[in-house]
Every structure is written in structure tokens, then in C-alpha cells.
Protein backbone atom coordinates (compact mmCIF):
# COMPACT_ATOMS: atom_id res chain seq x y z
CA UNK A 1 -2.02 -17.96 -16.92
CA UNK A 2 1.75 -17.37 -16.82
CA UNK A 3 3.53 -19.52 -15.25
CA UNK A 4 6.72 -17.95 -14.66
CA UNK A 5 7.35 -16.48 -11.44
CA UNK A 6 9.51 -13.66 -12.89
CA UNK A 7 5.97 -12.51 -14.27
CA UNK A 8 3.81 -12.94 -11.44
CA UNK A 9 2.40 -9.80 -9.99
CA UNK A 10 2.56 -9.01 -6.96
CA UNK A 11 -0.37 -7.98 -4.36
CA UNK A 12 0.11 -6.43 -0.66
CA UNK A 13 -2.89 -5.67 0.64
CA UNK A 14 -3.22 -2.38 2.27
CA UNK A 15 -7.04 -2.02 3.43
CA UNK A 16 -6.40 -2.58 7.37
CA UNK A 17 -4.05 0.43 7.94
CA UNK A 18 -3.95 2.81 4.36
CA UNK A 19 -8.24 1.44 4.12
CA UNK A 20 -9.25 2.14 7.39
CA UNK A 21 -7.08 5.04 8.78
CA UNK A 22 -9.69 7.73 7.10
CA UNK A 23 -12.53 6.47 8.34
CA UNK A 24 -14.84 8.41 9.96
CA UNK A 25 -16.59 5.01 11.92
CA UNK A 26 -14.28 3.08 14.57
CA UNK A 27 -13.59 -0.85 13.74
CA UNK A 28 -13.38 -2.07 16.60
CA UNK A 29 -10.49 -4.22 17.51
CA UNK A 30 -11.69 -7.82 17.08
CA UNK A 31 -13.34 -6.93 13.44
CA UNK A 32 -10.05 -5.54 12.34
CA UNK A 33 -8.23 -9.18 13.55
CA UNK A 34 -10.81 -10.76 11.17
CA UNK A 35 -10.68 -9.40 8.55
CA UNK A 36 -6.87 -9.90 8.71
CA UNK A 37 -7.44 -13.11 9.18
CA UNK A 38 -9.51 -13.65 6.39
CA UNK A 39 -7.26 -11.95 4.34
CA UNK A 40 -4.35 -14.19 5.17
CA UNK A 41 -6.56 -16.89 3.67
CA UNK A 42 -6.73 -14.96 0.70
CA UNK A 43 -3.03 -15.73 -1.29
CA UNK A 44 -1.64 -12.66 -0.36
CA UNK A 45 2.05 -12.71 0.80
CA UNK A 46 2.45 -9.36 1.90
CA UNK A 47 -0.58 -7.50 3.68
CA UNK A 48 0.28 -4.19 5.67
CA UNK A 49 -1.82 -4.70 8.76
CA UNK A 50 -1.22 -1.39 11.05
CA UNK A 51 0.12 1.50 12.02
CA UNK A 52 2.03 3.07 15.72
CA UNK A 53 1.14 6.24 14.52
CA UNK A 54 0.50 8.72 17.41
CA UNK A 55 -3.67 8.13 18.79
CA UNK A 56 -3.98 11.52 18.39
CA UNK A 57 -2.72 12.02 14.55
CA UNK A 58 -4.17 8.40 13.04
CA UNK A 59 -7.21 7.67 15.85
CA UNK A 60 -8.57 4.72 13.77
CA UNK A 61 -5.31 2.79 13.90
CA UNK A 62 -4.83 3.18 17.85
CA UNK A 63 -5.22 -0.65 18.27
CA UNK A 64 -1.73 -1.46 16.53
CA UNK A 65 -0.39 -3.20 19.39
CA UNK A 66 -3.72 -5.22 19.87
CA UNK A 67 -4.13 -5.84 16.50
CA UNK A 68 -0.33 -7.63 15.43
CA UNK A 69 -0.78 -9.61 18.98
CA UNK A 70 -4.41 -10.44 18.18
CA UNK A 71 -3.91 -11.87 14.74
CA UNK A 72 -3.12 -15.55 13.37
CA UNK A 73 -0.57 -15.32 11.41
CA UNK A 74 -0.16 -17.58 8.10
CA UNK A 75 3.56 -19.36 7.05
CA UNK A 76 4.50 -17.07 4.12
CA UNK A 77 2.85 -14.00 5.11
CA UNK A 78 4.65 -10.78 5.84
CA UNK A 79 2.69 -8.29 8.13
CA UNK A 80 3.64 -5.00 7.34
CA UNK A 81 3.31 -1.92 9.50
CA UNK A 82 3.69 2.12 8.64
CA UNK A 83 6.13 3.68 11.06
CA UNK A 84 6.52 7.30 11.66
CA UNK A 85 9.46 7.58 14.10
CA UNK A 86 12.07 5.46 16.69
CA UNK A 87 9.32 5.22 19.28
CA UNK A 88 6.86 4.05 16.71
CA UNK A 89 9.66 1.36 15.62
CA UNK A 90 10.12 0.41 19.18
CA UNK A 91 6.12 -0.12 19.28
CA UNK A 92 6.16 -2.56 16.29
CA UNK A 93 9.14 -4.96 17.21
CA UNK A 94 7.70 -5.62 20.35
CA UNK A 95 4.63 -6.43 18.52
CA UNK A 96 6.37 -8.66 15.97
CA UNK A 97 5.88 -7.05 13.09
CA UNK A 98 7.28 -8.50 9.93
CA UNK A 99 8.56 -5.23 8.31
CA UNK A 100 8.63 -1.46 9.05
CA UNK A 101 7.26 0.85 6.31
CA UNK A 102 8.88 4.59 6.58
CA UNK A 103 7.32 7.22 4.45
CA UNK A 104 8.41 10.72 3.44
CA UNK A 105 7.31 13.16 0.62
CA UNK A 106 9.36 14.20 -1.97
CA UNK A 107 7.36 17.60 -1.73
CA UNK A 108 8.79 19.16 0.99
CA UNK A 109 5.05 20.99 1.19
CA UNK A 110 3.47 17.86 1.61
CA UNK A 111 6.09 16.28 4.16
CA UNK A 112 5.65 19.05 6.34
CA UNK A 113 1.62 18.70 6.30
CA UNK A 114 2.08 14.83 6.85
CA UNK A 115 5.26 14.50 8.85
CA UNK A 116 4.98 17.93 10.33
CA UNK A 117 9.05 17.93 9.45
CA UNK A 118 11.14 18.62 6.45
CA UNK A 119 12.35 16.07 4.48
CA UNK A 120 16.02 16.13 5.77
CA UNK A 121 14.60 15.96 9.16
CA UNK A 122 12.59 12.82 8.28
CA UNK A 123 16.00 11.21 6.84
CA UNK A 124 17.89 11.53 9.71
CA UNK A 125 15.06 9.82 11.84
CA UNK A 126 15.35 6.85 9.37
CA UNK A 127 18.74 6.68 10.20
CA UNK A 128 18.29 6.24 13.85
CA UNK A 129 15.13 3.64 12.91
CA UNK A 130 17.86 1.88 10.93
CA UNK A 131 20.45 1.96 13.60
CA UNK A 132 17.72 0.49 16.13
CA UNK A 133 16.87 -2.40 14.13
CA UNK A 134 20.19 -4.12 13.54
CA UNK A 135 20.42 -7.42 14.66
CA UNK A 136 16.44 -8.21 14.76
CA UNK A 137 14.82 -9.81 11.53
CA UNK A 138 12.76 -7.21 10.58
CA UNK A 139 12.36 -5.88 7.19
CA UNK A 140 12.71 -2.20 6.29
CA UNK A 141 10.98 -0.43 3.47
CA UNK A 142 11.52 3.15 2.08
CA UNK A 143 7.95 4.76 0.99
CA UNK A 144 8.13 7.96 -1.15
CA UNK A 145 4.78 9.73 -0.83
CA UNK A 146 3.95 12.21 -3.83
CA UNK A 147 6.03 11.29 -6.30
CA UNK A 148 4.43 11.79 -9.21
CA UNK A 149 3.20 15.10 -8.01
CA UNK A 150 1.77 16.76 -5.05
CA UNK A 151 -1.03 18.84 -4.83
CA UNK A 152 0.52 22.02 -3.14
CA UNK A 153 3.58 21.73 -5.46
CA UNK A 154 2.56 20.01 -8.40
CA UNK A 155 4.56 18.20 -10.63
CA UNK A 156 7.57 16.64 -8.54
CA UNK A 157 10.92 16.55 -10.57
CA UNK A 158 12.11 13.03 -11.29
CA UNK A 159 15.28 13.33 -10.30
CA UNK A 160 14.25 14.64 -6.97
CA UNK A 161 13.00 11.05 -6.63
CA UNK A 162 15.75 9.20 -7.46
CA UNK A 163 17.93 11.19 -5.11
CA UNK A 164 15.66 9.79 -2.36
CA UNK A 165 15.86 6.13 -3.29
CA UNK A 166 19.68 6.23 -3.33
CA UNK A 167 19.15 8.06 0.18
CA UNK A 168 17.13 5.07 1.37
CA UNK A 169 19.81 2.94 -0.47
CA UNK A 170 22.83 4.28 1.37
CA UNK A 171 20.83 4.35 4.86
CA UNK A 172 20.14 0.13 4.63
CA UNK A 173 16.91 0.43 3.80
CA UNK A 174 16.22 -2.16 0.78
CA UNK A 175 12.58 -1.94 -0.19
CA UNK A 176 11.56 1.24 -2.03
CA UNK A 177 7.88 2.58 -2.87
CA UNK A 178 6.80 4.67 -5.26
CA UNK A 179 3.18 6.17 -3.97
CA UNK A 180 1.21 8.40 -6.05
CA UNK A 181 -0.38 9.75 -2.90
CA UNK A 182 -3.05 12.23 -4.43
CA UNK A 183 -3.62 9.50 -8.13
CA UNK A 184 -1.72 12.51 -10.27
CA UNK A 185 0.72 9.97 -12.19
CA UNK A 186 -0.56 9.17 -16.14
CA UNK A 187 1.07 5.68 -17.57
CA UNK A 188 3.56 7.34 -20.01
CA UNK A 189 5.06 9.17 -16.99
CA UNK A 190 5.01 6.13 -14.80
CA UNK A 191 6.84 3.58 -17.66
CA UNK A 192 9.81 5.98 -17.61
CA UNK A 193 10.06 6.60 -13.73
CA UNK A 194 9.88 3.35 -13.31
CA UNK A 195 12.03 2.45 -16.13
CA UNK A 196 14.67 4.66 -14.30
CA UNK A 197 14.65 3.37 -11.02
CA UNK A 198 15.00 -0.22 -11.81
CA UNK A 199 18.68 0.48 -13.31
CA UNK A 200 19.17 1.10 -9.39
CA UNK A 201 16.28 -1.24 -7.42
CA UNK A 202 15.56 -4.65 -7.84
CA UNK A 203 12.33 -5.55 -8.86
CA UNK A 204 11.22 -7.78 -5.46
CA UNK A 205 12.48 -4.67 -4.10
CA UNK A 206 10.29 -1.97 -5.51
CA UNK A 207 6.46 -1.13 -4.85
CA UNK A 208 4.42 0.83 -6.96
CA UNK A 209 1.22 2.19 -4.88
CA UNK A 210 -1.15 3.74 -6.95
CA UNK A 211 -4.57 5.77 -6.00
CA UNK A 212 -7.75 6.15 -8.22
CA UNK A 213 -8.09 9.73 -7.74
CA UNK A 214 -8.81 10.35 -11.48
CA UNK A 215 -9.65 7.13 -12.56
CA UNK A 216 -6.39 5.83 -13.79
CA UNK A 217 -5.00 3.56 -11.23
CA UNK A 218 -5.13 0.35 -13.53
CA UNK A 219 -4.08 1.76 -16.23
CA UNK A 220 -0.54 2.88 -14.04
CA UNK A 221 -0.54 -0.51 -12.94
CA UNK A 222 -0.15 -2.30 -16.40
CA UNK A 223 1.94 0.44 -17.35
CA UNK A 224 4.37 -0.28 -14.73
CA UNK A 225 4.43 -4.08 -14.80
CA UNK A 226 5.36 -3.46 -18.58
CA UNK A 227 8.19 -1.75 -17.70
CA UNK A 228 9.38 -4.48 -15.20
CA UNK A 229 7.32 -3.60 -12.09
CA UNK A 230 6.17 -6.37 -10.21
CA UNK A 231 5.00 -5.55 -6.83
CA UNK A 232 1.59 -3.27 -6.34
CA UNK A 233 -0.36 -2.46 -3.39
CA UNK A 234 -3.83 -2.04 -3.50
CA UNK A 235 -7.04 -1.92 -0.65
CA UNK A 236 -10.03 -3.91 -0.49
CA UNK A 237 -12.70 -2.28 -2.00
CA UNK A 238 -10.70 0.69 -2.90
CA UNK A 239 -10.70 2.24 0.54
CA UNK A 240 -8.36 4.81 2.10
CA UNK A 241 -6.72 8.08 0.91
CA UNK A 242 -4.27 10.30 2.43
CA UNK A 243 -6.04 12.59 5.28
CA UNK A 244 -3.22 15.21 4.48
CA UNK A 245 -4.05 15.53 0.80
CA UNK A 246 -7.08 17.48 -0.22
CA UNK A 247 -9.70 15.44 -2.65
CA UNK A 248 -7.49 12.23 -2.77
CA UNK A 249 -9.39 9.07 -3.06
CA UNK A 250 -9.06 5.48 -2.56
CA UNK A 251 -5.96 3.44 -3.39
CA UNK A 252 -6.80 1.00 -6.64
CA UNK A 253 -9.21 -1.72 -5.71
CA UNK A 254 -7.71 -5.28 -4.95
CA UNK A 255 -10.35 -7.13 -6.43
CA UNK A 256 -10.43 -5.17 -9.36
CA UNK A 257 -6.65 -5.61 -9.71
CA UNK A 258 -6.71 -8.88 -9.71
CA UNK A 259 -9.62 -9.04 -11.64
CA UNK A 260 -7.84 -7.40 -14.71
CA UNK A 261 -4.74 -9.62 -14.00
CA UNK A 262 -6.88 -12.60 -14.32
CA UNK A 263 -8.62 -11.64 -17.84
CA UNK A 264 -5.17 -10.96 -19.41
CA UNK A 265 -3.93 -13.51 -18.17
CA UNK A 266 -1.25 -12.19 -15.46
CA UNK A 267 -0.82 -14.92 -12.42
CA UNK A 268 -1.52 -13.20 -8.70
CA UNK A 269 -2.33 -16.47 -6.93
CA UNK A 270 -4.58 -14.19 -5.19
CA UNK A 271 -8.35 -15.91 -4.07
CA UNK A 272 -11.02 -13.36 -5.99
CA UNK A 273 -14.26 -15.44 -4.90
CA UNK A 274 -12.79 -14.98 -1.09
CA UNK A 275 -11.84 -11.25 -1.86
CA UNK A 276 -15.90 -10.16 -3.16
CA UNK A 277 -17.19 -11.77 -0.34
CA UNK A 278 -14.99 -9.82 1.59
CA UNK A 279 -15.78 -6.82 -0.34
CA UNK A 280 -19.08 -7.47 -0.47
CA UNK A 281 -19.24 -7.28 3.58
CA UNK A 282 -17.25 -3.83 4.30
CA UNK A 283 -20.39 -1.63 3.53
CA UNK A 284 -22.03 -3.42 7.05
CA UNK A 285 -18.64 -3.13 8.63
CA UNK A 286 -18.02 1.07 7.42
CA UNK A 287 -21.57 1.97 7.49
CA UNK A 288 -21.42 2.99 3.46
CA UNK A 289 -20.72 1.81 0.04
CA UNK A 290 -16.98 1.44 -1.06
CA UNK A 291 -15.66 2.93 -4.51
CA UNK A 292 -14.66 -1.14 -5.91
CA UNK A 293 -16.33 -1.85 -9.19
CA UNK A 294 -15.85 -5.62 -9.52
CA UNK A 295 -18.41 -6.47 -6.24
CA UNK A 296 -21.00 -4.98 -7.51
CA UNK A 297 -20.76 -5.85 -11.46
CA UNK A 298 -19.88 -9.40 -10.96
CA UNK A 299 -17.02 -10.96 -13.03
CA UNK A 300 -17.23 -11.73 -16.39
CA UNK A 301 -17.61 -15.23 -16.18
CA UNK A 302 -21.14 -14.96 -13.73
CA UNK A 303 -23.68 -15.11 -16.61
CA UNK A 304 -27.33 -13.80 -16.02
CA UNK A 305 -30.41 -15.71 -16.77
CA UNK A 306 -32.13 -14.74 -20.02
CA UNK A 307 -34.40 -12.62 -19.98
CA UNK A 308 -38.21 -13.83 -20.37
């Protein structure tokens, strides 16, 4: 394993709000608190735990309040929430969440269908989010949904994206995300976006959150840590998907992230015997099988009997 913390890669798990906001089953309250709290067990130093989303727009996150209250927090772990406006910023301090996540599209198309605003009216919310949240202690992150392409506009200009990050630059807002929201990105195109914005974001500063729409979400991954990438988010058993995108599936699977970081030999510090047993248990928690490969093949290193 590498040793050097300069190569670790990093994991923020995403399965209790981006994993379960789709889901057609409620999980209830009290499940959701454990299997946060199992998950804070897990290595991970980063998980993003909730939403204050509006009930009526994100109905299986309604419990954000109860959830961040309910939880037991571990010494090194930051909870993460997704924010979508002041109010929703207001929800989440009193809370005491750990960092606010603000997303908006690069596609204006897409923005509207998510945000149900254009994108310079989404800015100038951030702003006022910003402005609220001097003098507390909580972290601010940028998201950037659709940037490697949206499915109403297609391919999304890279410049286009860089404009936003210096945006979320010049509005105080120091950690950036790069979210292939509907799994359109290919690895060449994601080495020289990512390439690109590193000359301007630092790389504890910058997420890369891929999905597995068309089966290439690992492949993004290592593409991006080769260019200098280092922090990745990724969903237990490969749940979630954007409700506003049509055909999007799950983000990239944890354990099969850390999985492939393990066999080539790329340090996580992540638990992967806690995360299949995890893994292993969502089908009784959803009601149906989850898209993660890893649970059900076993690792490498769990031999079979021989065959008589």
C-alpha cells in the first residue's frame, strides 16, 4: 500500500442522502441513524448524511433535522449535508452540520429542471448562503452538476465549467465538485478537465463524483486520481441517481471503489469487510437488490472450496 498521504484517495460516502433520496420505499428515521452510524465506523472521514431539501421536492430525506440530531458522531468525521437555499442553510446549522454542499448545473436546461431557477439565479442565492454563514465553523462546498454533459444539452463546454469554479472561488466557497450527474464523462475527457482545474483548486479541495450510468465510473476514477485527483464520492452499494435526469443510475459503488484501490495498491483506510456486510444488508432495508458488484462476487482473496 502507499504510504504517502499525498497519494491516499479519498472516500465520502454519499449513500444516506444521494443513495436514498430516489427511493421509492421510506427508511425510516432510526434505520437511517444506523446505518450512519455504522458507517462512521467504517474509516470514512467525510460521509454526506442529509439533505433540508423541501418534503415536498426530496420526500425520502424529510428527516434531516432528526437524522444530524439523532446520530453519534465520530472525532474526525465531517457530516456533510446538500443545501438548496438560505432557509435550507438555516435548517442545517441549527442541526450542526459539518459542511453545506450547494449544487447548480452548468446546463442551464438541467438547473432549471433541478433548481427550478437559472443558473445566475442559483449564484446569487449562494451568495446570500455565504453571507449567512460567516462567523460559524461550517464548511462550504461548490457542487457542479452535469459537467461533463447533460442529457437535454449534451456535451457541456469546458470552459463553461471553469467559469463556475472561479464563481464559487470569488463567492468564499472553497470546496469544488465536479459531478457527472447522468455517468456521460469518458477518462480521456475527465484527465484534461481535471488537469485544468487543478491549476486553479487545490487538490483537498476538489471532488470528483462520478455515476455508473454506462459502466465507466471506475475507470473515471483512476483516470482522475492520475491526473492529481484525490477526493471521490461514491454510495454504498451503488445506490442513488438524480430524480431530474432521465435513465441516470447509481453513483460508483463504495465497496467496489475501494475494492480496486486495494488490488492496485492505492491506500483508502476505508474498512471493506465492514462495508459488504453493510452492503450485503441494504436489499432487506430497500426491499430489492442494489447495482454493487463486489457483495455479491466476493473479493479476490475469499477462495472457494474445490470442487469434488
Amino acid at each position: 500500500m502507499i504510504s504517502d498521504y499525498s497519494q491516499t484517495l479519498i472516500v465520502q460516502e454519499v449513500s444516506p442522502r444521494d443513495g436514498l433520496q430516489i427511493e421509492p420505499t421510506w427508511v425510516e428515521t432510526a434505520d437511517k441513524i444506523a446505518l450512519i452510524n455504522q458507517l462512521s465506523l467504517a474509516g470514512f472521514s467525510r460521509i454526506e448524511a442529509g439533505s433540508f431539501v423541501s418534503p415536498s421536492a426530496i420526500p425520502a430525506l424529510r428527516d434531516g433535522e432528526q437524522v444530524f440530531t439523532g446520530i453519534q458522531r465520530q472525532a474526525g468525521v465531517i457530516y456533510v449535508a446538500l443545501i438548496p437555499n438560505l432557509k435550507g442553510a438555516q435548517r442545517a446549522l441549527e442541526a450542526g452540520v459539518d459542511e453545506l454542499n450547494l449544487v447548480m448545473s452548468a446546463s442551464q436546461t438541467h438547473n432549471l429542471a433541478n433548481m427550478r431557477m437559472r443558473c445566475e439565479a442559483s449564484l446569487a442565492a449562494f451568495g446570500d448562503i455565504v453571507a449567512f454563514t460567516i462567523g460559524s465553523d461550517v464548511q462550504l462546498n461548490g457542487s457542479i452538476a452535469t459537467t461533463f454533459g447533460c442529457p437535454f444539452e449534451g456535451r457541456i463546454d469546458e470552459d463553461r465549467v471553469l467559469q463556475i469554479v472561479e464563481a464559487y472561488q470569488e463567492l468564499g466557497i472553497r470546496g469544488i465538485t465536479l459531478a457527472d450527474t447522468t455517468g456521460m464523462a469518458n477518462p480521456r475527457q475527465v484527465e484534461r478537465l481535471v488537469r485544468r482545474v487543478l491549476q486553479r483548486v487545490s487538490p483537498m479541495d476538489l471532488t470528483l463524483h462520478f455515476h455508473n450510468t454506462r459502466g465507466l465510473g471506475l475507470c473515471n476514477v483512476l483516470a482522475a486520481y492520475e491526473a492529481g485527483a484525490r477526493r471521490f464520492d461514491a454510495a454504498l452499494g451503488g445506490l442513488g441517481g438524480c430524480p431530474f435526469a432521465p435513465g441516470a443510475s447509481g453513483n460508483i459503488c463504495t465497496e467496489d471503489l475501494v475494492n480496486l484501490c486495494d488490488e492496485v495498491g492505492i491506500y483508502t483506510g476505508i474498512d471493506l469487510p465492514l462495508l459488504l456486510k453493510l452492503s450485503r444488508g441494504l436489499p432487506d432495508l430497500l426491499g430489492h437488490e442494489v447495482p454493487g458488484q463486489l457483495a455479491k462476487a466476493g473479493r479476490n482473496c475469499d477462495l472457494h472450496p474445490i470442487p469434488t
